[in-house]
N, C-alpha and C. Protein backbone atom coordinates (compact mmCIF):
# COMPACT_ATOMS: atom_id res chain seq x y z
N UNK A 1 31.99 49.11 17.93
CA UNK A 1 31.49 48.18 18.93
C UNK A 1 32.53 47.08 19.16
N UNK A 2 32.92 46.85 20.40
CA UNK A 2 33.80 45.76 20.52
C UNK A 2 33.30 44.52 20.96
N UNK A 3 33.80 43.35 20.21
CA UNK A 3 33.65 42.34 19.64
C UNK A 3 34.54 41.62 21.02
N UNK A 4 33.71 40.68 21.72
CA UNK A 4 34.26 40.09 23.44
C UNK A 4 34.67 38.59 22.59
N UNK A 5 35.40 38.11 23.59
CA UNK A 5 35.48 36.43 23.28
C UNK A 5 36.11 36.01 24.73
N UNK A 6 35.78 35.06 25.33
CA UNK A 6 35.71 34.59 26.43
C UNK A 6 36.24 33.00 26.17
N UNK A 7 37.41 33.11 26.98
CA UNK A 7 38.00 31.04 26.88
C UNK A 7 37.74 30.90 28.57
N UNK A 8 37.61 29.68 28.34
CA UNK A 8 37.19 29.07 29.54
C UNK A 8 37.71 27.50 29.68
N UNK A 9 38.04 27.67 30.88
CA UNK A 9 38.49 25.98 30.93
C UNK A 9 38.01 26.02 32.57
N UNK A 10 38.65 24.78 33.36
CA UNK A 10 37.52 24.39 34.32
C UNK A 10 37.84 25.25 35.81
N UNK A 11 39.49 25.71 36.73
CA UNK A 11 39.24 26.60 37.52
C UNK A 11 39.69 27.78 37.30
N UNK A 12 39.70 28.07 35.66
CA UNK A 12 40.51 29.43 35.59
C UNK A 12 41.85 29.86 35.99
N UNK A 13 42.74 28.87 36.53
CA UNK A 13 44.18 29.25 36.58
C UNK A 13 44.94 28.47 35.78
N UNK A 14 45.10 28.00 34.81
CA UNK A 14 45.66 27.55 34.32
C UNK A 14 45.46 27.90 32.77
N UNK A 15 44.86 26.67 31.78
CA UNK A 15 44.64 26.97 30.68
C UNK A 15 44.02 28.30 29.67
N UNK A 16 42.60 28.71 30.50
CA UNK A 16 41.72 29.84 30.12
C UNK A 16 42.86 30.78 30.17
N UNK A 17 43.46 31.32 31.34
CA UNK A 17 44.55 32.79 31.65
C UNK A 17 45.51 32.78 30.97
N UNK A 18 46.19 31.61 30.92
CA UNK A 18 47.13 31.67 29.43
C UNK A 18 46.84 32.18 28.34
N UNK A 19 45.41 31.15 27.57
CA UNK A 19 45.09 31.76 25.89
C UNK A 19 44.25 33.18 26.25
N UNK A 20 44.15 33.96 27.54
CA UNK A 20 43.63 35.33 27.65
C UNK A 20 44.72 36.14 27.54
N UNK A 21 45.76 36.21 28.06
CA UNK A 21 46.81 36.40 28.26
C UNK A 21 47.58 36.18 26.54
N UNK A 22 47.73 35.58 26.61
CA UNK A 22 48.56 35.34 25.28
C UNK A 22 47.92 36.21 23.81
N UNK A 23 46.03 35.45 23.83
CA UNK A 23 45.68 36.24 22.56
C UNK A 23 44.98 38.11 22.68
N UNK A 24 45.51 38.18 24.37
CA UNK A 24 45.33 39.91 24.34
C UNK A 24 46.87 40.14 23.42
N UNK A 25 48.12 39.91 23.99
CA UNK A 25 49.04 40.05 23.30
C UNK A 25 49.27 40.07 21.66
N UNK A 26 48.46 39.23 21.34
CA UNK A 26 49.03 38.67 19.68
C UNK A 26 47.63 40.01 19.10
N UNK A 27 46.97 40.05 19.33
CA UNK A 27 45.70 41.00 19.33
C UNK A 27 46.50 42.35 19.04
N UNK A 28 46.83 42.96 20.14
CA UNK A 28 48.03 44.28 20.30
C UNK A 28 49.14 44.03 19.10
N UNK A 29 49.77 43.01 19.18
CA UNK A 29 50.88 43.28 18.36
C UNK A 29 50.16 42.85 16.75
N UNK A 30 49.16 42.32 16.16
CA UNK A 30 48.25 42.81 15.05
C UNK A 30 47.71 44.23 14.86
N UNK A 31 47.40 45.14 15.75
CA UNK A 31 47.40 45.91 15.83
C UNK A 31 45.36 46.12 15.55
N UNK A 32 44.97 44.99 16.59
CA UNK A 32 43.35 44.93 16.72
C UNK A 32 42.91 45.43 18.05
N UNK A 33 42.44 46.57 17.61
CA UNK A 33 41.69 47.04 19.05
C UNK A 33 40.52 47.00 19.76
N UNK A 34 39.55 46.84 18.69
CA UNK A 34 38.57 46.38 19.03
C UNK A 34 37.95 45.03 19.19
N UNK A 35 38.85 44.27 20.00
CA UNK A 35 38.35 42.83 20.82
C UNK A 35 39.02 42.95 22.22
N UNK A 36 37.92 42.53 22.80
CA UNK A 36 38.29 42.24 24.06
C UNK A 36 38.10 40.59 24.59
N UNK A 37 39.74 40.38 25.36
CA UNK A 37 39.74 38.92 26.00
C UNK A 37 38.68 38.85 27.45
N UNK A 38 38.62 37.95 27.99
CA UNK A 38 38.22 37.69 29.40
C UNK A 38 38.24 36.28 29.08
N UNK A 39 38.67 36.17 30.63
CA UNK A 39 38.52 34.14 31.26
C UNK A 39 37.65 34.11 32.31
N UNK A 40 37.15 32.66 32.27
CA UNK A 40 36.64 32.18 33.06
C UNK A 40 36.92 30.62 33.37
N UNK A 41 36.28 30.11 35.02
CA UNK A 41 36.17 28.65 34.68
C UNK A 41 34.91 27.75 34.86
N UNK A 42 34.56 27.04 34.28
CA UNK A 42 33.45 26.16 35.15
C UNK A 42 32.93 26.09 36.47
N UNK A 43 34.06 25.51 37.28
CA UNK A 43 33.97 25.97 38.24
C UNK A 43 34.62 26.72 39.10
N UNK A 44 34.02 26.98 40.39
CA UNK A 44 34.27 28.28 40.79
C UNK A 44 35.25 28.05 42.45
N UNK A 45 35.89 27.19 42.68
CA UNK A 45 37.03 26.67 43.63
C UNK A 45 38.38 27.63 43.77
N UNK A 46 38.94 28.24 42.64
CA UNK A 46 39.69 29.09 42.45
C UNK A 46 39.17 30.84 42.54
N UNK A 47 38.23 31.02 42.39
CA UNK A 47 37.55 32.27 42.14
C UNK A 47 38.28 32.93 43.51
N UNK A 48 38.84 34.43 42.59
CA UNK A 48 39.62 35.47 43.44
C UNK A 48 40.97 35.21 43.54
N UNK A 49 41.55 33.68 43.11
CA UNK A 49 42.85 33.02 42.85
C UNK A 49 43.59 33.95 41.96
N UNK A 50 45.20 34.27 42.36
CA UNK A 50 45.94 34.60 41.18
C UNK A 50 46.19 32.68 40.19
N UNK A 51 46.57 33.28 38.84
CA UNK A 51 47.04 31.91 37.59
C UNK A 51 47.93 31.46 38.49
N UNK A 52 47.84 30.09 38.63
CA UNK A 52 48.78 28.55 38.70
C UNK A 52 50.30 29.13 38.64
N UNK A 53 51.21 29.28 39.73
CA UNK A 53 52.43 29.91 39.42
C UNK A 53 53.18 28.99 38.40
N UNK A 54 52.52 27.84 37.81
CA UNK A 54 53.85 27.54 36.62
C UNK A 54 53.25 28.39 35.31
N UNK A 55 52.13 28.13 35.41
CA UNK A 55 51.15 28.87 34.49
C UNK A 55 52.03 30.03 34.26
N UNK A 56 51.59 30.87 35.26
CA UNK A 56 52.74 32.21 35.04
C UNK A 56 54.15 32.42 34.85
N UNK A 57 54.55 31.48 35.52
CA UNK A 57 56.02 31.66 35.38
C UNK A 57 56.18 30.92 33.79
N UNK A 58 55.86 30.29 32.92
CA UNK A 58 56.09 29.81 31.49
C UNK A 58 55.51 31.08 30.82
N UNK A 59 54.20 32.11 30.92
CA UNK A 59 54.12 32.58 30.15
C UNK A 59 54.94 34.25 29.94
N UNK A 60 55.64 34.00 31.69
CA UNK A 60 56.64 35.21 31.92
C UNK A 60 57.85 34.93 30.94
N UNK A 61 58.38 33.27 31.11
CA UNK A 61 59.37 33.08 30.73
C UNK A 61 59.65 33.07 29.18
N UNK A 62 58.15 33.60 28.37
CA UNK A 62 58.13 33.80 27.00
C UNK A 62 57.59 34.70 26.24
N UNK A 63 57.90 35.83 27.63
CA UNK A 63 57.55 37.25 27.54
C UNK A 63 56.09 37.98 27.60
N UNK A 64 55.11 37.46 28.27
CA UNK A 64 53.99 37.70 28.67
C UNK A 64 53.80 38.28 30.09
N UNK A 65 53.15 39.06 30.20
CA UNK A 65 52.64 39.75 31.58
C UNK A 65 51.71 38.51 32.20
N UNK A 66 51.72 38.04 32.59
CA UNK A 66 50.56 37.34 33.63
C UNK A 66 50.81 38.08 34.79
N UNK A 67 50.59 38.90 35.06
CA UNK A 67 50.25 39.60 36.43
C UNK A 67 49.16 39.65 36.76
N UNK A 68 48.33 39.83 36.30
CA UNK A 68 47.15 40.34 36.21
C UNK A 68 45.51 39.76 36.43
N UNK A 69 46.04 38.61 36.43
CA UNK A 69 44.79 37.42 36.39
C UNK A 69 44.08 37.63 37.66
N UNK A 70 42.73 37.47 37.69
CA UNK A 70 41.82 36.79 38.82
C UNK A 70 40.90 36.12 38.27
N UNK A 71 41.02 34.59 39.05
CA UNK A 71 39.78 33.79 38.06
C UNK A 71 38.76 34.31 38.48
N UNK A 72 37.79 33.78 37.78
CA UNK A 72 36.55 34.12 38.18
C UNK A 72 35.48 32.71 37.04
N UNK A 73 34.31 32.82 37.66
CA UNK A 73 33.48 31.53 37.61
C UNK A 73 32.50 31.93 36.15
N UNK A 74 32.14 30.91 35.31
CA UNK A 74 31.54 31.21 33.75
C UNK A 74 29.96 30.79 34.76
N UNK A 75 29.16 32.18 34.30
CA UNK A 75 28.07 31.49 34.01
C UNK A 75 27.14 32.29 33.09
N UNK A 76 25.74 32.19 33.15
CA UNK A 76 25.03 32.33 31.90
C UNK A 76 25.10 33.60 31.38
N UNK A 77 25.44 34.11 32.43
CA UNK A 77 25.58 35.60 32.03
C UNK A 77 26.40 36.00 31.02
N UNK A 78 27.49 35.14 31.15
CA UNK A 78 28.97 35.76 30.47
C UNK A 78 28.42 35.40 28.57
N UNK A 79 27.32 34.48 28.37
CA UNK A 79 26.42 34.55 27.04
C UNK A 79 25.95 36.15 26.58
N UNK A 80 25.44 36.72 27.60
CA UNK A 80 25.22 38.42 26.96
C UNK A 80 26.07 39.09 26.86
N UNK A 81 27.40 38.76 27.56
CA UNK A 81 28.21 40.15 27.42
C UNK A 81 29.50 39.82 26.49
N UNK A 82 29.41 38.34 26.23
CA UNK A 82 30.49 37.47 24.87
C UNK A 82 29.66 37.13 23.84
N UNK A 83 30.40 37.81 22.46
CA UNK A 83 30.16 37.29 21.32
C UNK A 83 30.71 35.99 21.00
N UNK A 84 31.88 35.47 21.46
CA UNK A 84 32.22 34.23 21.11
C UNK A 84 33.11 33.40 22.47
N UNK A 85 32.38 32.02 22.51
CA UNK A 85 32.83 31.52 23.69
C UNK A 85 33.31 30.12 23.59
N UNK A 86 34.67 30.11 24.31
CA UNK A 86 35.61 28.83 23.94
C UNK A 86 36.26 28.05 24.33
N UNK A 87 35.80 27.02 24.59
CA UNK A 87 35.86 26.40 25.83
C UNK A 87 37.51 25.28 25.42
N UNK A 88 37.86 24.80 26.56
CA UNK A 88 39.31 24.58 26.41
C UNK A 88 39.42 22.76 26.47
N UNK A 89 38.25 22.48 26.81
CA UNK A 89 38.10 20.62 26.69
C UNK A 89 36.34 20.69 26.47
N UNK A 90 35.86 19.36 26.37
CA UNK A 90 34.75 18.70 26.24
C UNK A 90 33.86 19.16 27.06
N UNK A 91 34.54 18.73 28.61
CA UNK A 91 33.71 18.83 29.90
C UNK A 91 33.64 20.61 29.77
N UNK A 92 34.67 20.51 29.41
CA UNK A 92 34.26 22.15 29.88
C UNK A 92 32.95 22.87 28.74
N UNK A 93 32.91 22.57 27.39
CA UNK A 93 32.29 23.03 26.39
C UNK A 93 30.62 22.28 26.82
N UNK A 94 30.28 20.93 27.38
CA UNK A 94 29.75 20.70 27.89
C UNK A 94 28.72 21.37 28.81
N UNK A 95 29.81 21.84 30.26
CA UNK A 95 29.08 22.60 30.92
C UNK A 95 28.45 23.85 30.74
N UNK A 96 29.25 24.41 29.53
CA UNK A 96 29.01 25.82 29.03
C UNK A 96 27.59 25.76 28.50
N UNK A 97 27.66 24.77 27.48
CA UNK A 97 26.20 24.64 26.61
C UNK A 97 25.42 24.37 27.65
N UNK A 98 25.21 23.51 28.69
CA UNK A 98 24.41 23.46 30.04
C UNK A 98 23.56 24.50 30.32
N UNK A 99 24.46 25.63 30.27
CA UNK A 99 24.06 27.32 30.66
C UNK A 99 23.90 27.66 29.58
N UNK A 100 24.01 27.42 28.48
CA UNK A 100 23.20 28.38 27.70
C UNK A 100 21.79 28.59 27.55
N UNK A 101 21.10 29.78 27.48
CA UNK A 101 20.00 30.20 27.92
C UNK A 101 19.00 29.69 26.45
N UNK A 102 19.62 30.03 25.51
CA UNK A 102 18.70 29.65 24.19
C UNK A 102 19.76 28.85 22.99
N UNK A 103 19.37 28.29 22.10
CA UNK A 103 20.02 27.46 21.21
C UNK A 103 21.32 28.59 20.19
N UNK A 104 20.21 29.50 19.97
CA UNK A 104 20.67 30.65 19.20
C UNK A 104 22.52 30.91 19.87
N UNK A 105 22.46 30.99 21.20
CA UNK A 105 22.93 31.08 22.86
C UNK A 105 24.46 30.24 22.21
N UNK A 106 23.73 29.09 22.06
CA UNK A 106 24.73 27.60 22.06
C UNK A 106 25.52 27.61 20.84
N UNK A 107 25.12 28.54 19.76
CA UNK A 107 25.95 28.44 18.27
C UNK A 107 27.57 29.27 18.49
N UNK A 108 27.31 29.80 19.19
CA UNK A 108 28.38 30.95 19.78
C UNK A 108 29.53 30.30 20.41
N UNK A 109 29.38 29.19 20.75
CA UNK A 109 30.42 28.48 21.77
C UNK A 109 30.87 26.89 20.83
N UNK A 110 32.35 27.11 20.89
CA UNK A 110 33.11 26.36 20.15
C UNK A 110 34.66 25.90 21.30
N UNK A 111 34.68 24.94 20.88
CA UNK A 111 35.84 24.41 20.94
C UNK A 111 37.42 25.36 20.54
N UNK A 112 38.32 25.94 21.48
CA UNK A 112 38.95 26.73 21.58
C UNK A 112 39.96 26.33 20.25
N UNK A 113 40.52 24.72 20.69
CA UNK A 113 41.22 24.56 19.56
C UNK A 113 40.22 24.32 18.01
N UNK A 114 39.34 24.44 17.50
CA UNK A 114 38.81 24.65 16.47
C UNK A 114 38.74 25.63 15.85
N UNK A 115 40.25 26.74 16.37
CA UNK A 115 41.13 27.81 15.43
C UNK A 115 42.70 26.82 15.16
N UNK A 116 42.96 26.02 15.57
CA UNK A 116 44.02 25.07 15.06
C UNK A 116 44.21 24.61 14.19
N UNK A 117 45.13 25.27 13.39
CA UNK A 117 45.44 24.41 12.03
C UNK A 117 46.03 22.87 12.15
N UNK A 118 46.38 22.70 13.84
CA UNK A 118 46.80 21.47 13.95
C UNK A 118 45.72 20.42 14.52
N UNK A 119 44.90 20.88 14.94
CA UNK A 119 44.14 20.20 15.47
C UNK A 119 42.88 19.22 14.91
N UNK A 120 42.70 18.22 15.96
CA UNK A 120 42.12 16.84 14.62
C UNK A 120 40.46 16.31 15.07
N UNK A 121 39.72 16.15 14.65
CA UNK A 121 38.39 15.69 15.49
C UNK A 121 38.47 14.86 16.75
N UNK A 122 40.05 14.30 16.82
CA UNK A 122 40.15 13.26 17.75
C UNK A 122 40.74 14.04 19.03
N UNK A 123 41.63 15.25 18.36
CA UNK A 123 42.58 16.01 19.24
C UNK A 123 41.97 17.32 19.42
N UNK A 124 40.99 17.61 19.54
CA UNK A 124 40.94 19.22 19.86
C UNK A 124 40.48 19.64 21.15
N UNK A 125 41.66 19.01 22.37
CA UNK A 125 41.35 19.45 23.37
C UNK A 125 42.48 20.44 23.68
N UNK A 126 42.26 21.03 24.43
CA UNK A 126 43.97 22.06 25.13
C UNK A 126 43.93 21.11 26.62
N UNK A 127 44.66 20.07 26.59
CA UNK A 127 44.60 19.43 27.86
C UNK A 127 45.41 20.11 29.15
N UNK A 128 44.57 19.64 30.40
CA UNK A 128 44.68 20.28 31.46
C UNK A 128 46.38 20.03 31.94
N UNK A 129 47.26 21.45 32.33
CA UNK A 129 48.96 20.96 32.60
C UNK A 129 48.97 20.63 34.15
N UNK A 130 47.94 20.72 34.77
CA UNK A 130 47.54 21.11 36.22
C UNK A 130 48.33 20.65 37.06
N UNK A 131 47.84 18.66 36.74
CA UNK A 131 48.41 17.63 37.37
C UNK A 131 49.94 17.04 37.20
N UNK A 132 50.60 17.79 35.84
CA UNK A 132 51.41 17.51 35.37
C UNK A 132 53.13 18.42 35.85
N UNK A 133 53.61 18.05 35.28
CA UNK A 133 55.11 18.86 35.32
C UNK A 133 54.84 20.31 34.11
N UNK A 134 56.19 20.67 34.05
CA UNK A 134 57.04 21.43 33.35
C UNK A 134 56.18 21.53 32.03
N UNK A 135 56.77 20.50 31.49
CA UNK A 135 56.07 20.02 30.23
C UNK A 135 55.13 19.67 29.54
N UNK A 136 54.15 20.10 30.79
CA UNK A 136 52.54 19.95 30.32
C UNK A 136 52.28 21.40 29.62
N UNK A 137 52.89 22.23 30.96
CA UNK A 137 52.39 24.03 30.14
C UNK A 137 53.70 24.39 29.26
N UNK A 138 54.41 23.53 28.71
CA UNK A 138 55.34 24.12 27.56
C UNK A 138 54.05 23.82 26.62
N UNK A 139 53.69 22.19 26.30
CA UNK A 139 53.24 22.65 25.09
C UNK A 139 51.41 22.90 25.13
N UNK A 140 50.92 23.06 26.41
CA UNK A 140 49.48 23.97 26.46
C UNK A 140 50.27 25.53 25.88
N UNK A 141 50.86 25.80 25.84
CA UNK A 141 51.75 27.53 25.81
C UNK A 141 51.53 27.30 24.15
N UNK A 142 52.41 26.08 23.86
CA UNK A 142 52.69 26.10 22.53
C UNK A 142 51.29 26.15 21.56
N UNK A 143 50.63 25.56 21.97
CA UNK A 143 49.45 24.97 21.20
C UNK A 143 48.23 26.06 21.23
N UNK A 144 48.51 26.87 22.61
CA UNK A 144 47.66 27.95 22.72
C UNK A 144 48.32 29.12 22.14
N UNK A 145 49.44 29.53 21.94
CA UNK A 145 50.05 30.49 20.41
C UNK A 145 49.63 30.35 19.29
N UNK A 146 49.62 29.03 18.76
CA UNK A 146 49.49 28.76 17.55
C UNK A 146 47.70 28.67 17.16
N UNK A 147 47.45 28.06 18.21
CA UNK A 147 45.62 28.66 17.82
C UNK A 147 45.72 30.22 17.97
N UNK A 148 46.15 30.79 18.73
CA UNK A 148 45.75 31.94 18.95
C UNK A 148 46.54 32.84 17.99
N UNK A 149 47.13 32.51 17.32
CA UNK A 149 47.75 33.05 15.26
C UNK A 149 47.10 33.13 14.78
N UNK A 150 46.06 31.50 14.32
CA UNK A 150 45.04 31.19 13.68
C UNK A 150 43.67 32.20 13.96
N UNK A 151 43.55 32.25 15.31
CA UNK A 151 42.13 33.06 15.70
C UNK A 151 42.31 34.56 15.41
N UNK A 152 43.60 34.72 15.68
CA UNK A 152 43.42 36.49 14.98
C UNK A 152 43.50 36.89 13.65
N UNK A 153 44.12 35.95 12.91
CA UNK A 153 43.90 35.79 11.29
C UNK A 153 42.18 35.86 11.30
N UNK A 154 41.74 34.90 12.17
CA UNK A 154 39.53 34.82 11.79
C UNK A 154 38.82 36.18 12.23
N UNK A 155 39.73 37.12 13.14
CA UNK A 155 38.76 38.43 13.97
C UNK A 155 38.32 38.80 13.10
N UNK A 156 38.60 39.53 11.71
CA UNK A 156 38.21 39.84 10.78
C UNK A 156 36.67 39.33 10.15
N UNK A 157 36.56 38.24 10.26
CA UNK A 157 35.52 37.37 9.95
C UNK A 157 34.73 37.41 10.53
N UNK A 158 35.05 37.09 11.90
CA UNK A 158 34.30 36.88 12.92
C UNK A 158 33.57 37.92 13.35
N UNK A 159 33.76 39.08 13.34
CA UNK A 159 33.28 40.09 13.70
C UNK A 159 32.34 40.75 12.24
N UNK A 160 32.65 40.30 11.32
CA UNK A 160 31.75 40.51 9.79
C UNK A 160 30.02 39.82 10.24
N UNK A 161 30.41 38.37 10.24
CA UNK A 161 29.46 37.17 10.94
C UNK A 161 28.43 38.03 12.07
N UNK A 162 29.31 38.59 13.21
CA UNK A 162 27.74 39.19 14.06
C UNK A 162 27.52 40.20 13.49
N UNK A 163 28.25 41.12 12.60
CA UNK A 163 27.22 42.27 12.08
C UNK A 163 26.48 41.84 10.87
N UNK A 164 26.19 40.75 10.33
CA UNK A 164 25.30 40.14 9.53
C UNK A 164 23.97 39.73 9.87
């Protein structure tokens, strides 16, 4: 049975398609087959959008396919068909729990960087590169690798946890 996990941040071209993108990759080269990525965003302004061309072009430029993206919009639904859901800031983890249908619903959804070994109660956002330059999605890139190390080290776990 394959084990879904869904990141989400707010229009789906940017942050979410990266850590989908990135932890399908690190997934494959662990050599885990049974998880599947998908993104979404809050909201739905981008929906049918290809990823943010810096978006893509940083995660081309560090050997990732981003070809492939179409955002598309989170809603309650994406609770039945994801075992684990991860939202990429506050507002966004926020709106998610909003939609969740039952509490049970709401245990499932975490804070994306809360696979970060770097990350701090004060810092665990993946902040938005949107508005920014260059150097916003170097280190969203960076920060979303290194959680996404951490999170495939937990699949193991994680997938123990729902068959319990």
């Amino acid at each position: 049975m394959t084990y879904r996990i869904a990141v989400v941040c707010l229009g789906n071209i940017c942050r979410s398609p990266m850590a989908h993108v990135v932890l399908e990759k690190k997934l494959e080269e662990a050599g885990v087959d049974d998880v599947e990525i998908v993104s979404s965003g809050t909201g739905g302004w981008h929906t049918g959008d290809p990823m943010d061309p810096r978006a893509a072009d940083r995660l081309t430029q560090a050997g990732y396919d981003a070809s492939q993206h179409v955002a598309r919009k989170f809603t309650t639904d994406w609770y039945a068909e994801n075992d684990l859901l991860l939202a990429m800031d506050e507002s966004n983890y926020a709106d998610m729990a909003e939609l969740a249908p039952t509490v049970a619903d709401s245990e499932r959804l975490r804070m994306f960087r809360s696979f970060d070994p770097q990350a701090t109660e004060q810092d665990i956002e993946v902040p938005d590169p949107w508005f920014g330059g260059e150097e916003g999605f170097v280190e969203v890139l960076a920060m979303i690798e290194r959680t996404s190390d951490a999170l495939v080290a937990e699949i193991p776990a994680l997938i123990a946890s729902r068959q319990s």
